[in-house]
PDB file of N, CA and C in Angstrom:
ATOM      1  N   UNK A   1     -29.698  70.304 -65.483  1.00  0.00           N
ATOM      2  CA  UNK A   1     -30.078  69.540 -66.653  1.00  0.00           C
ATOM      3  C   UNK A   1     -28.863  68.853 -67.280  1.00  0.00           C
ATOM      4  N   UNK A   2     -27.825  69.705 -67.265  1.00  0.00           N
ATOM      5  CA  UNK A   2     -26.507  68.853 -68.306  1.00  0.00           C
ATOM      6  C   UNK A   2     -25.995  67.937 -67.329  1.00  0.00           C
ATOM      7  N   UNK A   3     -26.218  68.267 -65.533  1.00  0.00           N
ATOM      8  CA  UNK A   3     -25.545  66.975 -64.995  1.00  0.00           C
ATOM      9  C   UNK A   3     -26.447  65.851 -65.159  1.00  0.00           C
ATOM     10  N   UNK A   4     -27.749  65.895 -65.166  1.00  0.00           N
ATOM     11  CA  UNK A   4     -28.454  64.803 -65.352  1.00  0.00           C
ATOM     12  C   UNK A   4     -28.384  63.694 -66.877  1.00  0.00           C
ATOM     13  N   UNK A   5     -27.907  64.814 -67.797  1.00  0.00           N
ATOM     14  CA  UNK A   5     -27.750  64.420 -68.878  1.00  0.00           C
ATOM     15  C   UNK A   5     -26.413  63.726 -68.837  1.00  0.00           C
ATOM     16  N   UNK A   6     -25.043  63.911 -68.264  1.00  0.00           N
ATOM     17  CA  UNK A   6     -24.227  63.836 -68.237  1.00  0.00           C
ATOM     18  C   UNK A   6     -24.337  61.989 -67.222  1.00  0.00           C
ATOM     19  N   UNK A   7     -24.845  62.158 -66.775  1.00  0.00           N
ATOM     20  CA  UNK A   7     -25.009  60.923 -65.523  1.00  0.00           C
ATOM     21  C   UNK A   7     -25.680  60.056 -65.881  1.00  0.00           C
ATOM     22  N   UNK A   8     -26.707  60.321 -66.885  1.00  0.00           N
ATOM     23  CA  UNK A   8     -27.189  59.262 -68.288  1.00  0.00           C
ATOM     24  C   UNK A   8     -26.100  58.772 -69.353  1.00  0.00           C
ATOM     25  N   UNK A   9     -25.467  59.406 -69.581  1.00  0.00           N
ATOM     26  CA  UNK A   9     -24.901  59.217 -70.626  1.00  0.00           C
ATOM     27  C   UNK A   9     -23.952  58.324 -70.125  1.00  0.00           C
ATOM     28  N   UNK A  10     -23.367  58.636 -69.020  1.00  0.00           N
ATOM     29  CA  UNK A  10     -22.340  57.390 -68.241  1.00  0.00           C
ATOM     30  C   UNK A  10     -22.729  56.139 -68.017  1.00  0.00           C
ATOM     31  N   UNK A  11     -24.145  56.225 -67.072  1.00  0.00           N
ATOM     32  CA  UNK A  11     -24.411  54.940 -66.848  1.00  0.00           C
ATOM     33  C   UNK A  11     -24.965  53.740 -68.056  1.00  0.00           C
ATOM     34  N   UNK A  12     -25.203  55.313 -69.429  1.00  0.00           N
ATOM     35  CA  UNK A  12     -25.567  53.610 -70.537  1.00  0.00           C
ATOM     36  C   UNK A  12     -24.378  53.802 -70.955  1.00  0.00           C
ATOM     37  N   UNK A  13     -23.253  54.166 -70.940  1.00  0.00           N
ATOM     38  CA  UNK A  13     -22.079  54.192 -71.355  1.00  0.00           C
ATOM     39  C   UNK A  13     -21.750  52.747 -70.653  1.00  0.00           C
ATOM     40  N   UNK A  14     -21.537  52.581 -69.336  1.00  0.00           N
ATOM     41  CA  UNK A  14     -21.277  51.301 -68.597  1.00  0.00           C
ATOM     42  C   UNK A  14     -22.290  50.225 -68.884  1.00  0.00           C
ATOM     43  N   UNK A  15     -23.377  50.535 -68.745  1.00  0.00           N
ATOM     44  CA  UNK A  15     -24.170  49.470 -69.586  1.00  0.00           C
ATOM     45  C   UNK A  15     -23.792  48.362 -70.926  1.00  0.00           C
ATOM     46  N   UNK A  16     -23.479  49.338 -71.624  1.00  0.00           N
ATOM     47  CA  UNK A  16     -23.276  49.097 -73.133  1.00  0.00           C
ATOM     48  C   UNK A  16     -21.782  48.579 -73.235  1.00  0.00           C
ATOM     49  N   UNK A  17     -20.727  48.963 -72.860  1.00  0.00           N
ATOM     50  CA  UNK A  17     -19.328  48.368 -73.036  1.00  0.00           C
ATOM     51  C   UNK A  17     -19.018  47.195 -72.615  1.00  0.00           C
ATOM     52  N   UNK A  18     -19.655  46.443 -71.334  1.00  0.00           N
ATOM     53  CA  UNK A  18     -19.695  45.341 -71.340  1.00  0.00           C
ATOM     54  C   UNK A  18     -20.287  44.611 -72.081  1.00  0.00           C
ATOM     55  N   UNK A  19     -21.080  44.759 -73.057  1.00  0.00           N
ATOM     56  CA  UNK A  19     -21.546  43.895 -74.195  1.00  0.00           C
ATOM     57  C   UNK A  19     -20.119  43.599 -75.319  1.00  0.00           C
ATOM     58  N   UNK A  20     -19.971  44.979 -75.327  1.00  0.00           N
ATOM     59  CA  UNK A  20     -18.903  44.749 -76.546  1.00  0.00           C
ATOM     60  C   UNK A  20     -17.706  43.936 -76.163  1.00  0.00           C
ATOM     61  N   UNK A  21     -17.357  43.288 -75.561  1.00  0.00           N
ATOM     62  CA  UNK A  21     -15.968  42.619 -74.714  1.00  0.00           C
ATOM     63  C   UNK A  21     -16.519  40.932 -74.988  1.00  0.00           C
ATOM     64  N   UNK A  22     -17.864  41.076 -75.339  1.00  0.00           N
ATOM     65  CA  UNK A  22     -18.524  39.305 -74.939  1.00  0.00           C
ATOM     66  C   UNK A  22     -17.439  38.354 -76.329  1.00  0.00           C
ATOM     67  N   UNK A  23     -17.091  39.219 -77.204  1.00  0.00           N
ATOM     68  CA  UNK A  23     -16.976  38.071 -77.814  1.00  0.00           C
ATOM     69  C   UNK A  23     -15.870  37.253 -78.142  1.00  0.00           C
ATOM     70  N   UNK A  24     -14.779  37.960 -77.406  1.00  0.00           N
ATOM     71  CA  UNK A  24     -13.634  36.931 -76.852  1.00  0.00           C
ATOM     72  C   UNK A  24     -13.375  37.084 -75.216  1.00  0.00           C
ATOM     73  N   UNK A  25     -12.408  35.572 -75.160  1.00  0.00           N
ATOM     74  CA  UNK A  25     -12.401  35.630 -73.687  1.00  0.00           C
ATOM     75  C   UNK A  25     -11.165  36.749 -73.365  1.00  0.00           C
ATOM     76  N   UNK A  26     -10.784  35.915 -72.094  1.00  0.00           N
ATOM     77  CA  UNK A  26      -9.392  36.843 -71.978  1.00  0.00           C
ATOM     78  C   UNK A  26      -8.227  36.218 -72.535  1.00  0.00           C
ATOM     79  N   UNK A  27      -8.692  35.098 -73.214  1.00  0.00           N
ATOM     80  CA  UNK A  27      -6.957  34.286 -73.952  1.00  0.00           C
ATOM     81  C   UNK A  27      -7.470  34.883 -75.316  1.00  0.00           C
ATOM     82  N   UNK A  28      -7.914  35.550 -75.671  1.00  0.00           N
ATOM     83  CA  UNK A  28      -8.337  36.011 -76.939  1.00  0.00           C
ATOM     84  C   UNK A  28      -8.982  34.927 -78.041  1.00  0.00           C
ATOM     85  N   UNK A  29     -10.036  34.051 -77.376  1.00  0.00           N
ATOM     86  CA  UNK A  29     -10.041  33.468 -78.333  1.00  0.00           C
ATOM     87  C   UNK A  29     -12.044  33.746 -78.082  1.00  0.00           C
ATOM     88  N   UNK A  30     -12.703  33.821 -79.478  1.00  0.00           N
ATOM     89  CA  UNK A  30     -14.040  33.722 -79.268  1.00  0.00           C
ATOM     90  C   UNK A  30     -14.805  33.242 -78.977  1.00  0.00           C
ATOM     91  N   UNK A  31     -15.603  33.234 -77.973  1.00  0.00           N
ATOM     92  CA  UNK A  31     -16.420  32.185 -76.777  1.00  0.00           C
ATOM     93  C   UNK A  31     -17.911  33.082 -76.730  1.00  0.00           C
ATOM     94  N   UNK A  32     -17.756  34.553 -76.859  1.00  0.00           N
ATOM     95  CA  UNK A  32     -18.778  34.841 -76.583  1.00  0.00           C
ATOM     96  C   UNK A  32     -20.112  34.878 -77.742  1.00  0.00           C
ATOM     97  N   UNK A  33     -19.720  35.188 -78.864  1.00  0.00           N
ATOM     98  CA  UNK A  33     -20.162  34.861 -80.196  1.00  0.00           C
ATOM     99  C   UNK A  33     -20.688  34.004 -80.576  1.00  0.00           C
ATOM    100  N   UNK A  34     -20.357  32.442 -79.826  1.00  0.00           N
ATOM    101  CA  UNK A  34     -20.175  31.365 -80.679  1.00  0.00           C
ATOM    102  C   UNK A  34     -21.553  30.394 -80.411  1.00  0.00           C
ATOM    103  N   UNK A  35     -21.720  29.386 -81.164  1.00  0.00           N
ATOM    104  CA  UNK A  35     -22.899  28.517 -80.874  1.00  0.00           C
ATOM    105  C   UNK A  35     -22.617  27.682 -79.701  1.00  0.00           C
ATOM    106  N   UNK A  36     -23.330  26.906 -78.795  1.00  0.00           N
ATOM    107  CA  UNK A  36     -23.231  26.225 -77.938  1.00  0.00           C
ATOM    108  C   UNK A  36     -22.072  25.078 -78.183  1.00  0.00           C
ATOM    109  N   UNK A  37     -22.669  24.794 -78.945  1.00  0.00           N
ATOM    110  CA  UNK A  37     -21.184  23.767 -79.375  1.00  0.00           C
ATOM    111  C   UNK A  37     -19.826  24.093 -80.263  1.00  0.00           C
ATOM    112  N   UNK A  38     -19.990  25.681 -80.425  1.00  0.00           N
ATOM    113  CA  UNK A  38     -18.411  25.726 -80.800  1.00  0.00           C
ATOM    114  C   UNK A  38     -17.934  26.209 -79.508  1.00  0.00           C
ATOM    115  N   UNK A  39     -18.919  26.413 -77.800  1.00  0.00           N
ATOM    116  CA  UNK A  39     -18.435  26.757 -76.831  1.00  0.00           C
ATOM    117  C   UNK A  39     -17.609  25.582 -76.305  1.00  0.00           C
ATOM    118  N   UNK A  40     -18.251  24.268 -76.310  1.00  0.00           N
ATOM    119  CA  UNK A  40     -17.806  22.765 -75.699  1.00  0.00           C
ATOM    120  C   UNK A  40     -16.397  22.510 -76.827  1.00  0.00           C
ATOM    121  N   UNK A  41     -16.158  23.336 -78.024  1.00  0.00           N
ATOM    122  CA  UNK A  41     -15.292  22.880 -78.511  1.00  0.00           C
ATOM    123  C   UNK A  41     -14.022  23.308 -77.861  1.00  0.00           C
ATOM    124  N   UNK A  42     -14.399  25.115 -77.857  1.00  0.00           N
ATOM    125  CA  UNK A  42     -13.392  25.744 -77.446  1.00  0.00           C
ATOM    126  C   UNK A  42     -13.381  25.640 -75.998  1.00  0.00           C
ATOM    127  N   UNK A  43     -14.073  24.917 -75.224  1.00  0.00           N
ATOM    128  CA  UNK A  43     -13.432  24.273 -73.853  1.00  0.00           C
ATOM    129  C   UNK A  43     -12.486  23.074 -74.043  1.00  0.00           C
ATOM    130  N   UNK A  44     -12.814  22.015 -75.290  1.00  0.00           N
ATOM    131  CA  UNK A  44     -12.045  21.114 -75.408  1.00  0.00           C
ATOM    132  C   UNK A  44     -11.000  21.461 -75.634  1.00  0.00           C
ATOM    133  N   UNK A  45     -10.593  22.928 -76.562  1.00  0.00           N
ATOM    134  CA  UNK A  45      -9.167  23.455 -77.118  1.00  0.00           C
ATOM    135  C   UNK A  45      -8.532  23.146 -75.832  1.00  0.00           C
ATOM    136  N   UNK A  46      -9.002  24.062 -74.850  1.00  0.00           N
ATOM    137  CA  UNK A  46      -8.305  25.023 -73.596  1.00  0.00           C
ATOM    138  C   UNK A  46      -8.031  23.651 -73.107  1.00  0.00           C
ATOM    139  N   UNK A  47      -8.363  22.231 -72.621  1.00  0.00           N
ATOM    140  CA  UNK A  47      -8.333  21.598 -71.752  1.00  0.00           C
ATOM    141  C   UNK A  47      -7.015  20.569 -72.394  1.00  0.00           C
ATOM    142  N   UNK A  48      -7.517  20.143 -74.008  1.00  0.00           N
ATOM    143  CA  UNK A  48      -6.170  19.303 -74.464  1.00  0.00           C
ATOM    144  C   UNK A  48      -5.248  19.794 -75.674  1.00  0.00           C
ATOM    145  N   UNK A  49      -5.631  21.013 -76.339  1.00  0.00           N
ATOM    146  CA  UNK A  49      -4.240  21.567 -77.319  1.00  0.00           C
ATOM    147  C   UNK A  49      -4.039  22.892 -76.837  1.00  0.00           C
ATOM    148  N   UNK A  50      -4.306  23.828 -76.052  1.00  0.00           N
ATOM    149  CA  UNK A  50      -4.091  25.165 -75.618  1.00  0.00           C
ATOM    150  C   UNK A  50      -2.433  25.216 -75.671  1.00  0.00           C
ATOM    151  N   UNK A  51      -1.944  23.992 -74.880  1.00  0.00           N
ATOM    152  CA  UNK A  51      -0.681  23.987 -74.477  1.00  0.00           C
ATOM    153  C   UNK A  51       0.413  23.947 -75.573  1.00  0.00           C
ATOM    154  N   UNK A  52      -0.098  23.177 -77.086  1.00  0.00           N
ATOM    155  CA  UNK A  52       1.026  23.075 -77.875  1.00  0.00           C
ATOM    156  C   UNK A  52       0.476  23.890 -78.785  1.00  0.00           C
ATOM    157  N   UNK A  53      -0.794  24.676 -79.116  1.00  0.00           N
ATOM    158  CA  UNK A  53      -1.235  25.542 -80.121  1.00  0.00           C
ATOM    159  C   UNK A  53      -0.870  26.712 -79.823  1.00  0.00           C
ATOM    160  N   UNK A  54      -1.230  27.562 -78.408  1.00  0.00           N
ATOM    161  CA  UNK A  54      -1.573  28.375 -77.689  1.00  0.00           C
ATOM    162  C   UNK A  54      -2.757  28.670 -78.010  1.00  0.00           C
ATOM    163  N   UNK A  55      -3.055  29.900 -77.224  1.00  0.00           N
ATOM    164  CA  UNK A  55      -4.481  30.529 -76.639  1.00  0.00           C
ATOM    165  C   UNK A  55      -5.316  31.283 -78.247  1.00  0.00           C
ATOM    166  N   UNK A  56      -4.269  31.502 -78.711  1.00  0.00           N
ATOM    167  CA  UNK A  56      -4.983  32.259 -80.202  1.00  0.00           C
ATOM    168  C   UNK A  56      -4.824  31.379 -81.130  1.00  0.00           C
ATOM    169  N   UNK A  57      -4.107  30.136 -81.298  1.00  0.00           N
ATOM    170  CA  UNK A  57      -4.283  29.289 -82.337  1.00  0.00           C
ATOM    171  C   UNK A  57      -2.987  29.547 -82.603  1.00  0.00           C
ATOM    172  N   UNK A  58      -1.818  29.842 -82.446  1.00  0.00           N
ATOM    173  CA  UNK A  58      -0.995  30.906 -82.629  1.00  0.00           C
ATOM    174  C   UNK A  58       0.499  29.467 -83.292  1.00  0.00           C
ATOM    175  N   UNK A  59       0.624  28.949 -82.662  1.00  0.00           N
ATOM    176  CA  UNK A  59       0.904  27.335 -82.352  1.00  0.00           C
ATOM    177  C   UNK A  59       2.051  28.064 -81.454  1.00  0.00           C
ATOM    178  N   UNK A  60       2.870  26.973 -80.772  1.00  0.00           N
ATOM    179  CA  UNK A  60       4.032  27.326 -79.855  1.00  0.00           C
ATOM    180  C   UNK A  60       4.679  25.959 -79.878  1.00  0.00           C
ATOM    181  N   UNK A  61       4.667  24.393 -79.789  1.00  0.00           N
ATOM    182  CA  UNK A  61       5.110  23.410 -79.980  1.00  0.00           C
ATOM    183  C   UNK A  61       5.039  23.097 -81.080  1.00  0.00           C
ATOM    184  N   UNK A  62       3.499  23.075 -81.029  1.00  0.00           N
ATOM    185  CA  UNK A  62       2.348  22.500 -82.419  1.00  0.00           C
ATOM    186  C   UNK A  62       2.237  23.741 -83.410  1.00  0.00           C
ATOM    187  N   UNK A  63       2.159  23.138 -84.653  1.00  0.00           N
ATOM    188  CA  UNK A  63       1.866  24.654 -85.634  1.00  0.00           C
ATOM    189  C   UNK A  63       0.484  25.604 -85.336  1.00  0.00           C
ATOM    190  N   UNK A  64       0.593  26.535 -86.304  1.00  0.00           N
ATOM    191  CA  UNK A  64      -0.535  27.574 -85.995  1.00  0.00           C
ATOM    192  C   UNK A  64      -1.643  26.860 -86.501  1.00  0.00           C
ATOM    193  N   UNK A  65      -2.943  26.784 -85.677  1.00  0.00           N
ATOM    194  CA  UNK A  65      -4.090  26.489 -86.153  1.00  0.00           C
ATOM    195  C   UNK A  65      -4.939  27.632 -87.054  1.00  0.00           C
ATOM    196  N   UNK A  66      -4.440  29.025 -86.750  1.00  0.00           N
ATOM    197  CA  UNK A  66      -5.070  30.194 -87.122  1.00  0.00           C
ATOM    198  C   UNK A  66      -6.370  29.946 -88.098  1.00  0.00           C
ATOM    199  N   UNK A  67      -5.627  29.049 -89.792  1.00  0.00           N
ATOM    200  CA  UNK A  67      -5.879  28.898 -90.769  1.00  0.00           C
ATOM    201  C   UNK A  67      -6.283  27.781 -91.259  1.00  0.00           C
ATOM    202  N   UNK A  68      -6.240  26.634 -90.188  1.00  0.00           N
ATOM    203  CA  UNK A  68      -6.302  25.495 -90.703  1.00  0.00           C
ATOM    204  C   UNK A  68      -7.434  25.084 -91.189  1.00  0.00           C
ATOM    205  N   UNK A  69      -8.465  25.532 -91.632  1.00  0.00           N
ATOM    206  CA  UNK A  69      -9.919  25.120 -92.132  1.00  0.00           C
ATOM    207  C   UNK A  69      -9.229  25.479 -93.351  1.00  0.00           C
ATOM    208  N   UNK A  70      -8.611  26.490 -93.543  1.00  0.00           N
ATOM    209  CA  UNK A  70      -8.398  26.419 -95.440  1.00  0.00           C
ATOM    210  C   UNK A  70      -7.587  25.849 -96.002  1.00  0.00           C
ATOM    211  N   UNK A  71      -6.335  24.820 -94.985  1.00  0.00           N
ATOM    212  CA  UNK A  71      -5.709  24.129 -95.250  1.00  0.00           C
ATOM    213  C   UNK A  71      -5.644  21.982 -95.292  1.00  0.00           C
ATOM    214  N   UNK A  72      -6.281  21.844 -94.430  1.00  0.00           N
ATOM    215  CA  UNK A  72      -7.172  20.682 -94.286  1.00  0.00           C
ATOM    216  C   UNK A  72      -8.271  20.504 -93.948  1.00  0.00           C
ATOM    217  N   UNK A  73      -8.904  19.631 -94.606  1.00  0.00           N
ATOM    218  CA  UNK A  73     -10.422  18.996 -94.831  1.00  0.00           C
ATOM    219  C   UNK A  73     -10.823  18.937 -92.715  1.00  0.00           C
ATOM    220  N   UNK A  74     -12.106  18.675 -92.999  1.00  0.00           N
ATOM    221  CA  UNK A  74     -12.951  18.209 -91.500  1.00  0.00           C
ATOM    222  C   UNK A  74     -12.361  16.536 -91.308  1.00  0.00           C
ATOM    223  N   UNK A  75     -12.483  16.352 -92.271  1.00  0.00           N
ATOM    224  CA  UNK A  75     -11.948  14.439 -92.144  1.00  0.00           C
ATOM    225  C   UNK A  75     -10.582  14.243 -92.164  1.00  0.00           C
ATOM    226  N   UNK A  76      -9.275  15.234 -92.667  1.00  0.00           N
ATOM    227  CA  UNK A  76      -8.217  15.241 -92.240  1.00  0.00           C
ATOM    228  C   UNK A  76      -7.691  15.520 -90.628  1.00  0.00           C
ATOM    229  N   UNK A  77      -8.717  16.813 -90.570  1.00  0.00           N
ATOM    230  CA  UNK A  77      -8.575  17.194 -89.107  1.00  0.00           C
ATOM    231  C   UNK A  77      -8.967  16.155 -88.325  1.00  0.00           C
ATOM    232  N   UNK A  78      -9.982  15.391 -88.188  1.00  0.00           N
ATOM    233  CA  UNK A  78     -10.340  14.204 -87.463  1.00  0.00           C
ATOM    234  C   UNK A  78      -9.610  13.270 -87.386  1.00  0.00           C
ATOM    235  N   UNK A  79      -8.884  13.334 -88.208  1.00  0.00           N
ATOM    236  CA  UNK A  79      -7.396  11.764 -88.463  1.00  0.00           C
ATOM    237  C   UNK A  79      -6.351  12.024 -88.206  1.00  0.00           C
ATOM    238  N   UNK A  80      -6.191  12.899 -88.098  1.00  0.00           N
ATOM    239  CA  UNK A  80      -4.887  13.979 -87.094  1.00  0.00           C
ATOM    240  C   UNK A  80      -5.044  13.823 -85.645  1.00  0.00           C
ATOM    241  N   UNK A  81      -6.062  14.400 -85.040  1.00  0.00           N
ATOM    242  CA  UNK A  81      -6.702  14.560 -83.745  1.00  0.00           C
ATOM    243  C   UNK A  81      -6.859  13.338 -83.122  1.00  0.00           C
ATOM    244  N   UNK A  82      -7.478  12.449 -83.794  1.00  0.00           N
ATOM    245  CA  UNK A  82      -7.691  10.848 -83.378  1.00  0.00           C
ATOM    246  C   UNK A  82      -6.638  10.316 -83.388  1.00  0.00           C
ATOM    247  N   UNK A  83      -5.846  10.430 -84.756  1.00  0.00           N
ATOM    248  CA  UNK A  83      -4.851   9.183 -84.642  1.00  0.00           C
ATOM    249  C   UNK A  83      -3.132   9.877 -84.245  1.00  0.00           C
ATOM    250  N   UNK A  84      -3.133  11.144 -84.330  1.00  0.00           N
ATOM    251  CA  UNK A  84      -1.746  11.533 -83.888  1.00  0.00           C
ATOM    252  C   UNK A  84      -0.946  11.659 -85.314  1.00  0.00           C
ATOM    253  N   UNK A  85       0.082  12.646 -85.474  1.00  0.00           N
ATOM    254  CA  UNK A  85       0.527  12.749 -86.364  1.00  0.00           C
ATOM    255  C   UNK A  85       2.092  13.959 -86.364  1.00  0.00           C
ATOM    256  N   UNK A  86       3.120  13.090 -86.759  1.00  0.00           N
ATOM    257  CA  UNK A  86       4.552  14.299 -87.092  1.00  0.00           C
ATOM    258  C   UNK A  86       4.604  14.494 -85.223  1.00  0.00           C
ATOM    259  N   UNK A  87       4.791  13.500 -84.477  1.00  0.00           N
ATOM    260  CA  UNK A  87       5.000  14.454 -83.545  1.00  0.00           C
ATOM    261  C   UNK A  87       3.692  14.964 -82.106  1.00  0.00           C
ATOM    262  N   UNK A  88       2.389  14.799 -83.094  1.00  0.00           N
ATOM    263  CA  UNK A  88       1.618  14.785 -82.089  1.00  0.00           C
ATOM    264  C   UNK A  88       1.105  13.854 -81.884  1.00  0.00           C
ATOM    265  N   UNK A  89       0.428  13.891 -80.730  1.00  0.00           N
ATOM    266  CA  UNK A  89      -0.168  13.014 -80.186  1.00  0.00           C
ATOM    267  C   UNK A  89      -1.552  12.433 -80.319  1.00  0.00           C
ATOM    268  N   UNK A  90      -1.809  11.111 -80.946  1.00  0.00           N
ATOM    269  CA  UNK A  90      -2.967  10.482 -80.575  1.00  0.00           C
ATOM    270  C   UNK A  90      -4.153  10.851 -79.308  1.00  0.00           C
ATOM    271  N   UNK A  91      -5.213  11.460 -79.790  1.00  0.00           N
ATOM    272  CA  UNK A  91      -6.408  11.558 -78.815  1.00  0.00           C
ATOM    273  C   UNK A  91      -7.690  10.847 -78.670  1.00  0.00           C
ATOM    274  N   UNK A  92      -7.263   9.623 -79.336  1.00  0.00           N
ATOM    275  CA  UNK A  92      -8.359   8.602 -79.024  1.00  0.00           C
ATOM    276  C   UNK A  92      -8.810   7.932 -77.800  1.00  0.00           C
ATOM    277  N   UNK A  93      -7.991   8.174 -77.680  1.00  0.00           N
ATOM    278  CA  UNK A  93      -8.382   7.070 -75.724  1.00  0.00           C
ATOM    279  C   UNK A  93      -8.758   8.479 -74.801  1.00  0.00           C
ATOM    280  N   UNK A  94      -8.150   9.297 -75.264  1.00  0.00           N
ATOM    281  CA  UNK A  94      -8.366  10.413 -73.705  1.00  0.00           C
ATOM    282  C   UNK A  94      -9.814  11.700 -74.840  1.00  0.00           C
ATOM    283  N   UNK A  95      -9.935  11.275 -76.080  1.00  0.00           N
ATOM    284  CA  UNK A  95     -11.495  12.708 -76.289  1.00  0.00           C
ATOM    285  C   UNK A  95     -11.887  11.391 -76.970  1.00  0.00           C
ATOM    286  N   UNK A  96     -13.806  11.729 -76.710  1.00  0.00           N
ATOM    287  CA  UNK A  96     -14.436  10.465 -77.313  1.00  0.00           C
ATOM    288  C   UNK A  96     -14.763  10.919 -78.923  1.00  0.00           C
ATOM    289  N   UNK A  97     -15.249   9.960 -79.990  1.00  0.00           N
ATOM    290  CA  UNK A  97     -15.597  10.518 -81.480  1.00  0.00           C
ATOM    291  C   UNK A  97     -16.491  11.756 -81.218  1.00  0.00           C
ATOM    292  N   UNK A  98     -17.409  12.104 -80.094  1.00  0.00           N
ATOM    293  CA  UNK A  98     -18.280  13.608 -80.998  1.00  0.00           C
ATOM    294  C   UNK A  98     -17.126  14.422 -80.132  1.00  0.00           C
ATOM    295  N   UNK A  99     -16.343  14.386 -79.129  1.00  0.00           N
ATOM    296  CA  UNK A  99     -15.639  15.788 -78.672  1.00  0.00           C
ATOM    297  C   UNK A  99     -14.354  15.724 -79.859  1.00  0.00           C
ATOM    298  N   UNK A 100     -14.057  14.912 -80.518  1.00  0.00           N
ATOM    299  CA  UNK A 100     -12.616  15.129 -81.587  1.00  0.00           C
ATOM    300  C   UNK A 100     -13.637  15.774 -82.932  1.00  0.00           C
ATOM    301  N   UNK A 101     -15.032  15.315 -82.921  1.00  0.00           N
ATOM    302  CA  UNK A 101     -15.956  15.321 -84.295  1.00  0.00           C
ATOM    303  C   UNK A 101     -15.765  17.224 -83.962  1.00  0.00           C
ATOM    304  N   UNK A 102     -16.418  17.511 -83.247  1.00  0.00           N
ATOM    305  CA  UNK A 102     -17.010  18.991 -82.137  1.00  0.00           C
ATOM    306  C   UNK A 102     -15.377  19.792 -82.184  1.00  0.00           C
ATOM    307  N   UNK A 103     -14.156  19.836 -82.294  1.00  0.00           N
ATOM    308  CA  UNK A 103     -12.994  20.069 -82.675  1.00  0.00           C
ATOM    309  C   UNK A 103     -12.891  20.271 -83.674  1.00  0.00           C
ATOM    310  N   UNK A 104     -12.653  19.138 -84.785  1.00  0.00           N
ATOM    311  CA  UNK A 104     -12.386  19.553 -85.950  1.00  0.00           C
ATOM    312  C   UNK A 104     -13.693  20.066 -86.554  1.00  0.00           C
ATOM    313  N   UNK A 105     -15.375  20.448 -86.489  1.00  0.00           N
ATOM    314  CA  UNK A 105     -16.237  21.294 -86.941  1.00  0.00           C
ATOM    315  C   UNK A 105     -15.407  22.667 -86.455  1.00  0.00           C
ATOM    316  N   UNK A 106     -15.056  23.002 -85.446  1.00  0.00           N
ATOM    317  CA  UNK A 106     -14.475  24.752 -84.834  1.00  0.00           C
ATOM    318  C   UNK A 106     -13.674  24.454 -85.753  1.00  0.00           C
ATOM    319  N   UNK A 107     -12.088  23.889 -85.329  1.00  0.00           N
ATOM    320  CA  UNK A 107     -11.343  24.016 -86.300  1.00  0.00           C
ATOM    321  C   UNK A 107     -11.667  24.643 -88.054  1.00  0.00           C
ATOM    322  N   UNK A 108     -12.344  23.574 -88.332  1.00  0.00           N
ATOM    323  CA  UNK A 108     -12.499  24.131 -89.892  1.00  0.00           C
ATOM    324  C   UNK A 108     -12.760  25.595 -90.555  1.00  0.00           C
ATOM    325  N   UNK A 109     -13.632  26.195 -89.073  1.00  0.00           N
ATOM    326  CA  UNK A 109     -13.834  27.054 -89.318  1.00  0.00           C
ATOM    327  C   UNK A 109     -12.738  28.572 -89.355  1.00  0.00           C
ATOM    328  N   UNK A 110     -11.861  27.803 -89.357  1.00  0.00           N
ATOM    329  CA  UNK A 110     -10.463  28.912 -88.926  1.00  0.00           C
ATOM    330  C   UNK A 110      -9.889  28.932 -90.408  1.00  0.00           C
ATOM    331  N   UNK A 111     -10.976  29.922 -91.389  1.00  0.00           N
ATOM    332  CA  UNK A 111     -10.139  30.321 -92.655  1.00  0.00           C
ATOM    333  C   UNK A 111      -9.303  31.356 -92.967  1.00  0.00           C
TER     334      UNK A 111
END
């Protein structure tokens, strides 16, 4: 009886822990949590600022994004992103208006 009990208890043990892991990836950033389109955002991170933010928002070239929803507006962030600014780079020609729009909505949300 206690091994049977014991051999239950493992397999929803393995069951269940892979749920809890869904809601960041392995760069630590949250993907599994998120709405469909803060997923396409945070693919846009990974593909054009991963490199000067890093993986947690953390910044490494570029400053930390960690916080930036409580520090600039959705329409600042968009005029940054679009038009380049201090250093960074303009993303108008290479992300179209809803993938920079779809950015700075995630972004903001980093209070």
């Amino acid at each position: 009886m206690k091994a049977k009990m014991t051999i239950s208890l493992i397999l929803l043990t393995l069951l269940v822990l892979p749920a809890c892991g869904q809601g960041t990836n392995s760069q630590g950033m949250d993907v599994g949590t998120t709405a469909p389109e803060d997923a396409n955002a945070v693919a846009l991170y990974k593909k054009s600022c991963l490199s000067c933010h890093a993986a947690d928002l953390s910044g490494r070239i570029g400053p930390s994004l960690q916080e930036i929803g409580s520090k600039l507006s959705q329409e600042q962030l968009y005029t940054i992103i679009h038009d380049g600014a201090k250093g960074m780079p303009a993303f108008q020609k290479s992300l179209s208006n809803e993938e920079i729009d779809a950015l700075t909505q995630w972004l903001s949300k980093n209070k």
